[in-house]
C-alpha atoms as a PDB file:
ATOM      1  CA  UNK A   1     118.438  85.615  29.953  1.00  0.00           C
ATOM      2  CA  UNK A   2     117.194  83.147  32.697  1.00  0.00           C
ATOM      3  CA  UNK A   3     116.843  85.072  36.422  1.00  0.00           C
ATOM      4  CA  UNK A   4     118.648  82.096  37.830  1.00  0.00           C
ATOM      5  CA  UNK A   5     120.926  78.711  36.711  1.00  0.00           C
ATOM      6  CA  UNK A   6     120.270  76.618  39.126  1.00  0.00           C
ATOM      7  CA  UNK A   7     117.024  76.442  42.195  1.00  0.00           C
ATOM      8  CA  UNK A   8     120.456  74.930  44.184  1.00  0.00           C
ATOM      9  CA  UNK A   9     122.424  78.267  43.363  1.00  0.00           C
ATOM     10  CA  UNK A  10     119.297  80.608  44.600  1.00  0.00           C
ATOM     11  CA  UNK A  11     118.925  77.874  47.988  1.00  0.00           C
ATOM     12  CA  UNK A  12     123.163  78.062  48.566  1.00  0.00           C
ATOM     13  CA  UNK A  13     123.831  81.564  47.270  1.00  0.00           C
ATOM     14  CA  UNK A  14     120.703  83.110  46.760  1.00  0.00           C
ATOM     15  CA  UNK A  15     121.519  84.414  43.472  1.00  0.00           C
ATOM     16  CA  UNK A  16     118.762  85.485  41.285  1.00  0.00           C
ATOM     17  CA  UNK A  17     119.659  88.075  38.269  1.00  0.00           C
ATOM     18  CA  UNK A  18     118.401  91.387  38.080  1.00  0.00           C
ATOM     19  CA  UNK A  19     115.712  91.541  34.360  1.00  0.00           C
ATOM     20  CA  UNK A  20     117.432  93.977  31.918  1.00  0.00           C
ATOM     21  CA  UNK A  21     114.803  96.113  31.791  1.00  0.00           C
ATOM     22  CA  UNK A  22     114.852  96.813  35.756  1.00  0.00           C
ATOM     23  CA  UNK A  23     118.701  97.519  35.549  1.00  0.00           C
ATOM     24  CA  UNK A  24     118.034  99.898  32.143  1.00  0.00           C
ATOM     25  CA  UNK A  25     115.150 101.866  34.635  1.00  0.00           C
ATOM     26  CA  UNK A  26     117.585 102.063  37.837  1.00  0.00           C
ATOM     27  CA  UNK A  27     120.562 103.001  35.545  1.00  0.00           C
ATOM     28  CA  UNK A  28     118.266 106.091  33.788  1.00  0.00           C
ATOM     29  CA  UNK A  29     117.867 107.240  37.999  1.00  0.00           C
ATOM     30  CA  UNK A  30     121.923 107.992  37.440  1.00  0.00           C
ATOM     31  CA  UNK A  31     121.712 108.690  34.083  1.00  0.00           C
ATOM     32  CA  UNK A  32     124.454 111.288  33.935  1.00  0.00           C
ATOM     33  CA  UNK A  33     127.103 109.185  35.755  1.00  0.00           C
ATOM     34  CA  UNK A  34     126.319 106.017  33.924  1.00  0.00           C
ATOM     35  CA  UNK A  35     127.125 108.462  30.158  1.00  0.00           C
ATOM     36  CA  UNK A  36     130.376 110.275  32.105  1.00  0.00           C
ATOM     37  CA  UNK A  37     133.500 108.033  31.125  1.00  0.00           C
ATOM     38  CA  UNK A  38     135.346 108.357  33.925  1.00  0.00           C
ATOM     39  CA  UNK A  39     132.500 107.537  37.016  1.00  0.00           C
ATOM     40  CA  UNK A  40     133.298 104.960  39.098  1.00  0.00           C
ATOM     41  CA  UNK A  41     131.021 102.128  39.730  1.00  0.00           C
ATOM     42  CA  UNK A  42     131.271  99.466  42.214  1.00  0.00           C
ATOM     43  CA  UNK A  43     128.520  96.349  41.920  1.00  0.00           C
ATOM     44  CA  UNK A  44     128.956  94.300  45.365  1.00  0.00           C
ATOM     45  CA  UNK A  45     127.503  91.474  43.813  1.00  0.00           C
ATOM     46  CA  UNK A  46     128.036  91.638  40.283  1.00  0.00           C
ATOM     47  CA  UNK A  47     127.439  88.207  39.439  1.00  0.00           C
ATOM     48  CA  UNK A  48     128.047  87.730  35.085  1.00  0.00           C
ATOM     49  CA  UNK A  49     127.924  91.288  34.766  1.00  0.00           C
ATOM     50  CA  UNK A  50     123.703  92.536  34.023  1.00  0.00           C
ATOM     51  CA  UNK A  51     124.695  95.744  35.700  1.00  0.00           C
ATOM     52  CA  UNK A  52     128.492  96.200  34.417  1.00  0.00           C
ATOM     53  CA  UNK A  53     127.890  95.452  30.827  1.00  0.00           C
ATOM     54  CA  UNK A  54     125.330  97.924  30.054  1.00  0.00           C
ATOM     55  CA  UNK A  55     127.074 100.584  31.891  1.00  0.00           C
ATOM     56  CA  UNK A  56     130.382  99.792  29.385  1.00  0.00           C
ATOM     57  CA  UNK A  57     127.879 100.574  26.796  1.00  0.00           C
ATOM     58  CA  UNK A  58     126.845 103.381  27.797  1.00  0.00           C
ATOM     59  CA  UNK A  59     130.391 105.025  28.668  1.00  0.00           C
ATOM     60  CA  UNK A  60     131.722 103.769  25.300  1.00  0.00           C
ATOM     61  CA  UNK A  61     128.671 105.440  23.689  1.00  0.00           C
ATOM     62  CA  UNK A  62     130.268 108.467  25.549  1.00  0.00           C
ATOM     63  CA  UNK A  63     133.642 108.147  24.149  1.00  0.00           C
ATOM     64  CA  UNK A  64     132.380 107.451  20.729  1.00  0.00           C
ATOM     65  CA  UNK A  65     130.120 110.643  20.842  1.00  0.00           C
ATOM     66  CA  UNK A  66     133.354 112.898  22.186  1.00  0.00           C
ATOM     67  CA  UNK A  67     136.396 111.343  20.681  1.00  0.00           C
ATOM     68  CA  UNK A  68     134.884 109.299  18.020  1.00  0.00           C
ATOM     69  CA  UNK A  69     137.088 111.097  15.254  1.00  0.00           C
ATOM     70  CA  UNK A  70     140.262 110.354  17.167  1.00  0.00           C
ATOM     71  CA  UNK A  71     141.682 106.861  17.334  1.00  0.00           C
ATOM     72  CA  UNK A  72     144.174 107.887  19.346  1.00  0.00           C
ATOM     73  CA  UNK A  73     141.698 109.776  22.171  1.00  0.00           C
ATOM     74  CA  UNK A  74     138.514 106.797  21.257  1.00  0.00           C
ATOM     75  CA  UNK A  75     141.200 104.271  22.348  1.00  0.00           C
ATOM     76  CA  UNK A  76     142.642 105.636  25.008  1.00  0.00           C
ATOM     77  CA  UNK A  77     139.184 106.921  26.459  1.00  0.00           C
ATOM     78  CA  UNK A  78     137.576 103.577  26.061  1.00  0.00           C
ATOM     79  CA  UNK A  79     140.565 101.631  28.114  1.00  0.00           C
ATOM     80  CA  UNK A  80     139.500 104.849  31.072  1.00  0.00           C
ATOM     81  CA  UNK A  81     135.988 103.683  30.763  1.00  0.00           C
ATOM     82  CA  UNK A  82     136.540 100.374  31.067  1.00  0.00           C
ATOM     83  CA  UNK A  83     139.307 101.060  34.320  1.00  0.00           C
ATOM     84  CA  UNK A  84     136.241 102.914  36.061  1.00  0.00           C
ATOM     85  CA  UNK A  85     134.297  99.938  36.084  1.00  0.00           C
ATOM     86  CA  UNK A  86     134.684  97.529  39.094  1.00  0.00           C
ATOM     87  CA  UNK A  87     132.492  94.331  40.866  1.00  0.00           C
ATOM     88  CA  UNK A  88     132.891  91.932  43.246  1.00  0.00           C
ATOM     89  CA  UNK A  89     131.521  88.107  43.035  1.00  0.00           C
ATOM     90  CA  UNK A  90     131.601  84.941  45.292  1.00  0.00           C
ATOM     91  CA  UNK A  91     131.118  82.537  42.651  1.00  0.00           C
ATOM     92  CA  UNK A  92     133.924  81.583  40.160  1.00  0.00           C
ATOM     93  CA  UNK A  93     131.855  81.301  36.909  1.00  0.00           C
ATOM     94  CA  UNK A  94     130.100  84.418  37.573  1.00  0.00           C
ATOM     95  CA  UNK A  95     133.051  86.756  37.232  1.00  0.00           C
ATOM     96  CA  UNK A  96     135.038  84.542  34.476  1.00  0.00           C
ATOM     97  CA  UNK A  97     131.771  85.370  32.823  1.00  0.00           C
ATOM     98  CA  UNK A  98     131.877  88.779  33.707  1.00  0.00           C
ATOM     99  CA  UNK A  99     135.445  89.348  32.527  1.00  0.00           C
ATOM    100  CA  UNK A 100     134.666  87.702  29.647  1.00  0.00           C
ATOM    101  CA  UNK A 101     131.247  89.535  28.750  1.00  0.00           C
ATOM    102  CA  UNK A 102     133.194  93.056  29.404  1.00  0.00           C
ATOM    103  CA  UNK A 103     136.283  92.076  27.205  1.00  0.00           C
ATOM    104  CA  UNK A 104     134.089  91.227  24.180  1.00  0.00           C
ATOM    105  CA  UNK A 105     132.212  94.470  24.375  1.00  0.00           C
ATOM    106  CA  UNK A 106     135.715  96.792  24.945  1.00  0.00           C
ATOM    107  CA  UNK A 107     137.011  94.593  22.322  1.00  0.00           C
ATOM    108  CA  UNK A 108     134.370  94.662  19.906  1.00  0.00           C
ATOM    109  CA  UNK A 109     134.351  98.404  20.148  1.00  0.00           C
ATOM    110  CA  UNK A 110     137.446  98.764  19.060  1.00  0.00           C
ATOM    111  CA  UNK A 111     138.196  95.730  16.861  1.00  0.00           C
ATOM    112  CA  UNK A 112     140.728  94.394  18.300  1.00  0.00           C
ATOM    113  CA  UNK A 113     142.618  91.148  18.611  1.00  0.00           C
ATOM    114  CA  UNK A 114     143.954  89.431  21.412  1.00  0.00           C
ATOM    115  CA  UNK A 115     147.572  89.996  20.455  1.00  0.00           C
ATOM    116  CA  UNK A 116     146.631  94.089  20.245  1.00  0.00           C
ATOM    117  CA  UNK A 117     148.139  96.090  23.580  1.00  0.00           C
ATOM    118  CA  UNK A 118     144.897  97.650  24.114  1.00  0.00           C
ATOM    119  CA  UNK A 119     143.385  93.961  24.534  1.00  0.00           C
ATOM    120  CA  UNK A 120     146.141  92.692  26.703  1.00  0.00           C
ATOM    121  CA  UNK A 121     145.246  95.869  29.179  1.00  0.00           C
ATOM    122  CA  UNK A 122     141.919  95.420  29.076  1.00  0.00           C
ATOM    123  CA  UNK A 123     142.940  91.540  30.576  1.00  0.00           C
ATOM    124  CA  UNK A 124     144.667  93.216  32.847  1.00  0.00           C
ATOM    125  CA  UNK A 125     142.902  95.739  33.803  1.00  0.00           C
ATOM    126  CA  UNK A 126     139.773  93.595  34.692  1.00  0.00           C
ATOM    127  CA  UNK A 127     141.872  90.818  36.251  1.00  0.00           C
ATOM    128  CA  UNK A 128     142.593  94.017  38.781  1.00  0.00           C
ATOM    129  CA  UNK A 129     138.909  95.199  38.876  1.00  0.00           C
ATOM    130  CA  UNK A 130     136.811  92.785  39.035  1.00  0.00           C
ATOM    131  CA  UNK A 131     137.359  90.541  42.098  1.00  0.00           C
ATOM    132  CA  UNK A 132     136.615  86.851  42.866  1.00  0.00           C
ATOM    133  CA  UNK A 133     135.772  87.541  46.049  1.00  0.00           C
ATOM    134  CA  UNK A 134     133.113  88.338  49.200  1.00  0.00           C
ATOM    135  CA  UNK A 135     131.776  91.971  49.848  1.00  0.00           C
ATOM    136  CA  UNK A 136     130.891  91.223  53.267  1.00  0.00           C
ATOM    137  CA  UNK A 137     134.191  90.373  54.692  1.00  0.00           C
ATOM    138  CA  UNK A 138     135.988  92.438  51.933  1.00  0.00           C
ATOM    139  CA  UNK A 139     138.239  89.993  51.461  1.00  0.00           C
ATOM    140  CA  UNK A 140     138.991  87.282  48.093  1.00  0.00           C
ATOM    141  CA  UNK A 141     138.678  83.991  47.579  1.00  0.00           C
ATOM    142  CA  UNK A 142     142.155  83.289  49.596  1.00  0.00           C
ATOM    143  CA  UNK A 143     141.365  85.595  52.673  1.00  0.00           C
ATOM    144  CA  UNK A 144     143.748  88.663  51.309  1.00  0.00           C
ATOM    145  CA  UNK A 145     142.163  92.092  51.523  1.00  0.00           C
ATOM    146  CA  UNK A 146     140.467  93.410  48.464  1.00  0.00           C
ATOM    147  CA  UNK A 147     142.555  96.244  46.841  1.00  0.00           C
ATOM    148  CA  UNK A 148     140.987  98.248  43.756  1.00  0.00           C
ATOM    149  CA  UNK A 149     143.247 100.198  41.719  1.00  0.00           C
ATOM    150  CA  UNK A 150     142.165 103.692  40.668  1.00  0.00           C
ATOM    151  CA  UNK A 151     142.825 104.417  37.221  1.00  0.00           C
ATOM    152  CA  UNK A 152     143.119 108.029  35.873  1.00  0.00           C
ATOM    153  CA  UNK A 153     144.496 109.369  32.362  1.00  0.00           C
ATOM    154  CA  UNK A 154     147.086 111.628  32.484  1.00  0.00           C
ATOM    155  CA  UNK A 155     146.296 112.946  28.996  1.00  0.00           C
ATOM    156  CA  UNK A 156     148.792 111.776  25.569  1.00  0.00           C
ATOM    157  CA  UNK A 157     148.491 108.580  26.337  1.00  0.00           C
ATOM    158  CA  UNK A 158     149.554 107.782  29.785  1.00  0.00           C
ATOM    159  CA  UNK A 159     147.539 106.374  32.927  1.00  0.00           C
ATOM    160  CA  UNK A 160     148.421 106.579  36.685  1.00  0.00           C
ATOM    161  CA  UNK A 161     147.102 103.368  38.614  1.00  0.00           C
ATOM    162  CA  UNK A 162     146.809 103.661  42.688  1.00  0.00           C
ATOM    163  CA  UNK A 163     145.445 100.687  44.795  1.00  0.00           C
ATOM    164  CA  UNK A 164     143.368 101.040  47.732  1.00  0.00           C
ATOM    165  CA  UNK A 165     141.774  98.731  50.322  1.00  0.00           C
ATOM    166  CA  UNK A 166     138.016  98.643  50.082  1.00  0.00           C
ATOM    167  CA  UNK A 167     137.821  98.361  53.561  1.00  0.00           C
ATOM    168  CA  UNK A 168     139.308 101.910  53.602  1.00  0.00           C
ATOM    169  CA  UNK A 169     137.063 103.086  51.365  1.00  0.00           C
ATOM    170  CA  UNK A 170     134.054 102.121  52.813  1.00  0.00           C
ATOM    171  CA  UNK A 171     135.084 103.946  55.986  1.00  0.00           C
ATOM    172  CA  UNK A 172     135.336 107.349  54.390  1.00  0.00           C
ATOM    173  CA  UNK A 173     131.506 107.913  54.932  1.00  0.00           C
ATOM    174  CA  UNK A 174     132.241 108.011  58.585  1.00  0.00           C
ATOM    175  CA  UNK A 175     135.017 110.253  59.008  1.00  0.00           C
ATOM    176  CA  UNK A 176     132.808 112.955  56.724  1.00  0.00           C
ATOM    177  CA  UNK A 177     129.990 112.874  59.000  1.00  0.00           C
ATOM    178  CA  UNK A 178     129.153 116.363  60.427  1.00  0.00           C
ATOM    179  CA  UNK A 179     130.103 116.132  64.316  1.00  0.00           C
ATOM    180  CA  UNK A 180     132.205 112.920  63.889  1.00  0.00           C
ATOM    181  CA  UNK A 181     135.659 112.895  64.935  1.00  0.00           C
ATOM    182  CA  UNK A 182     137.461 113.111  61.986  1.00  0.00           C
ATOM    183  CA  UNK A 183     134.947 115.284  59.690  1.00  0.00           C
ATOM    184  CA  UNK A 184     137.911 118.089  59.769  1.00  0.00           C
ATOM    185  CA  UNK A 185     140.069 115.709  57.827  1.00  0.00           C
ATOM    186  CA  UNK A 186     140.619 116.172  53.854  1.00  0.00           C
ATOM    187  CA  UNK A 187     140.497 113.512  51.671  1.00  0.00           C
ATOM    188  CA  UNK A 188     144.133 113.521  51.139  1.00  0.00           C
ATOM    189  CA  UNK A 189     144.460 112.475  54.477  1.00  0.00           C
ATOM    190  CA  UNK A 190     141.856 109.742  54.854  1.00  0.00           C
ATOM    191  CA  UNK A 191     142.570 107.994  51.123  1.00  0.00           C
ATOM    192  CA  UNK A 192     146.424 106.566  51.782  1.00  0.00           C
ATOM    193  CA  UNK A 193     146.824 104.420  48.925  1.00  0.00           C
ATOM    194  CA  UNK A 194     148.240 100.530  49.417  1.00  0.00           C
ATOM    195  CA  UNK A 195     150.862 101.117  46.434  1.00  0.00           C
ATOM    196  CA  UNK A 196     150.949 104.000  43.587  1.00  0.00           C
ATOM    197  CA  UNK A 197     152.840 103.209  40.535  1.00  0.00           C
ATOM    198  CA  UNK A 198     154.781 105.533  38.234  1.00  0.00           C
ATOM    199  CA  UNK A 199     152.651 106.879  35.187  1.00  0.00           C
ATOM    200  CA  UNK A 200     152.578 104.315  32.500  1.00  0.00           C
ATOM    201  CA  UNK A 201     151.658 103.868  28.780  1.00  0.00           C
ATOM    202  CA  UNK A 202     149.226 100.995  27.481  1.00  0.00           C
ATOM    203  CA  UNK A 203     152.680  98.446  27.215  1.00  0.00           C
ATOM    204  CA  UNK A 204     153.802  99.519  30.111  1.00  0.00           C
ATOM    205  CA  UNK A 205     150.799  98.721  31.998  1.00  0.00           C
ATOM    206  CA  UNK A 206     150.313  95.395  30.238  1.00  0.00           C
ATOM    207  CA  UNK A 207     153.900  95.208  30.982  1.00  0.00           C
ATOM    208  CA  UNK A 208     153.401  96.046  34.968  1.00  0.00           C
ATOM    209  CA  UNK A 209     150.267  93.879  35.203  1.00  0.00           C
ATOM    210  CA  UNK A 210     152.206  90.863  34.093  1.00  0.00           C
ATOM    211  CA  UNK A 211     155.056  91.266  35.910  1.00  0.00           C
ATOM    212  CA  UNK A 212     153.462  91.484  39.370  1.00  0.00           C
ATOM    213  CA  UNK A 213     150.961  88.230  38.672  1.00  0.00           C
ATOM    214  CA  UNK A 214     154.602  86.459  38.419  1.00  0.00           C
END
């Protein structure tokens, strides 16, 4: 792949993409996270995905290793991999690319069709994770707030979805600092989530997902 599209993009945007074999040699640095299906990984600037895609490999490689003889757990496991994966881009091409180069991976794994469930969540799961938006201000392309949803499995085929703000997020580093003001605090009381929904099977999330983009 080309390490840019355009000299204009790298002059307006300074984008210039990241040779696979660099992102392979920082990704071994966290090896263990990037092979544990249900680490969370935020690229900033994830442009068509040269960071996000092979770290779906990887976790996939996971699930097939651990639940490869269950369809019901390989499933299931590979949607959680896929929720744990997030990035934020400016540029509107670059993360319908992304999407896109995800989705064919998840769905490839799996062999599915569009009109499968476990396709429709993984649309809606990435039209939730990966934003079209600016990690600077923390904000998307209309000036809202980012929100990420975090994504656990509840075991027998259920998931819980919460949504945070990124901003608060990012702030968590301060209030954990030895001697600051709030280091005292537990987690519980520094992560407030935006919105947590009831626990949901694979149609109900598709279900939910759709329903709220209305």
């Amino acid at each position: 792949m080309s390490l840019v599209k355009s000299k204009q993009r790298v002059a307006d945007h300074g984008e210039v993409f990241t040779p696979a074999w660099m992102v392979e040699a920082m990704l071994d640095l966290v090896k263990g996270e990037t092979e544990r299906i249900d680490s969370r990984f935020l690229e900033p600037a994830c442009g068509n995905g040269n960071f996000l895609v092979p770290i779906l490999r990887r976790k996939l490689a996971a699930v097939e290793f651990k639940y490869g003889e269950s369809d019901f757990e390989r499933r299931h496991y590979a949607l959680l991999g896929l929720m744990c994966v997030y990035g934020i881009e400016l540029l509107p091409d670059n993360i319908s690319e992304c999407r896109a180069n995800l989705l064919e991976i998840f769905a490839e794994y799996l062999q599915l069709d569009p009109s499968d469930d476990f396709y429709r969540a993984a649309v809606c799961v990435l039209s939730q994770n990966l934003i079209h938006g600016d990690a600077r201000t923390m904000r998307v392309w209309d000036a809202s707030p980012i929100l990420f949803a975090e994504w656990g499995y509840l075991w027998k085929g259920r998931f819980q979805r919460r949504d945070f703000s990124l901003k608060s997020l990012t702030q968590s580093s301060a209030f954990s600092t030895e001697g600051k003001l709030f280091a005292q605090l537990g987690k519980h009381e520094i992560f407030t989530p935006a919105k947590t929904y009831p626990p949901m099977t694979v149609s109900e999330l598709v279900a939910a997902t759709q329903e709220a983009t209305l």
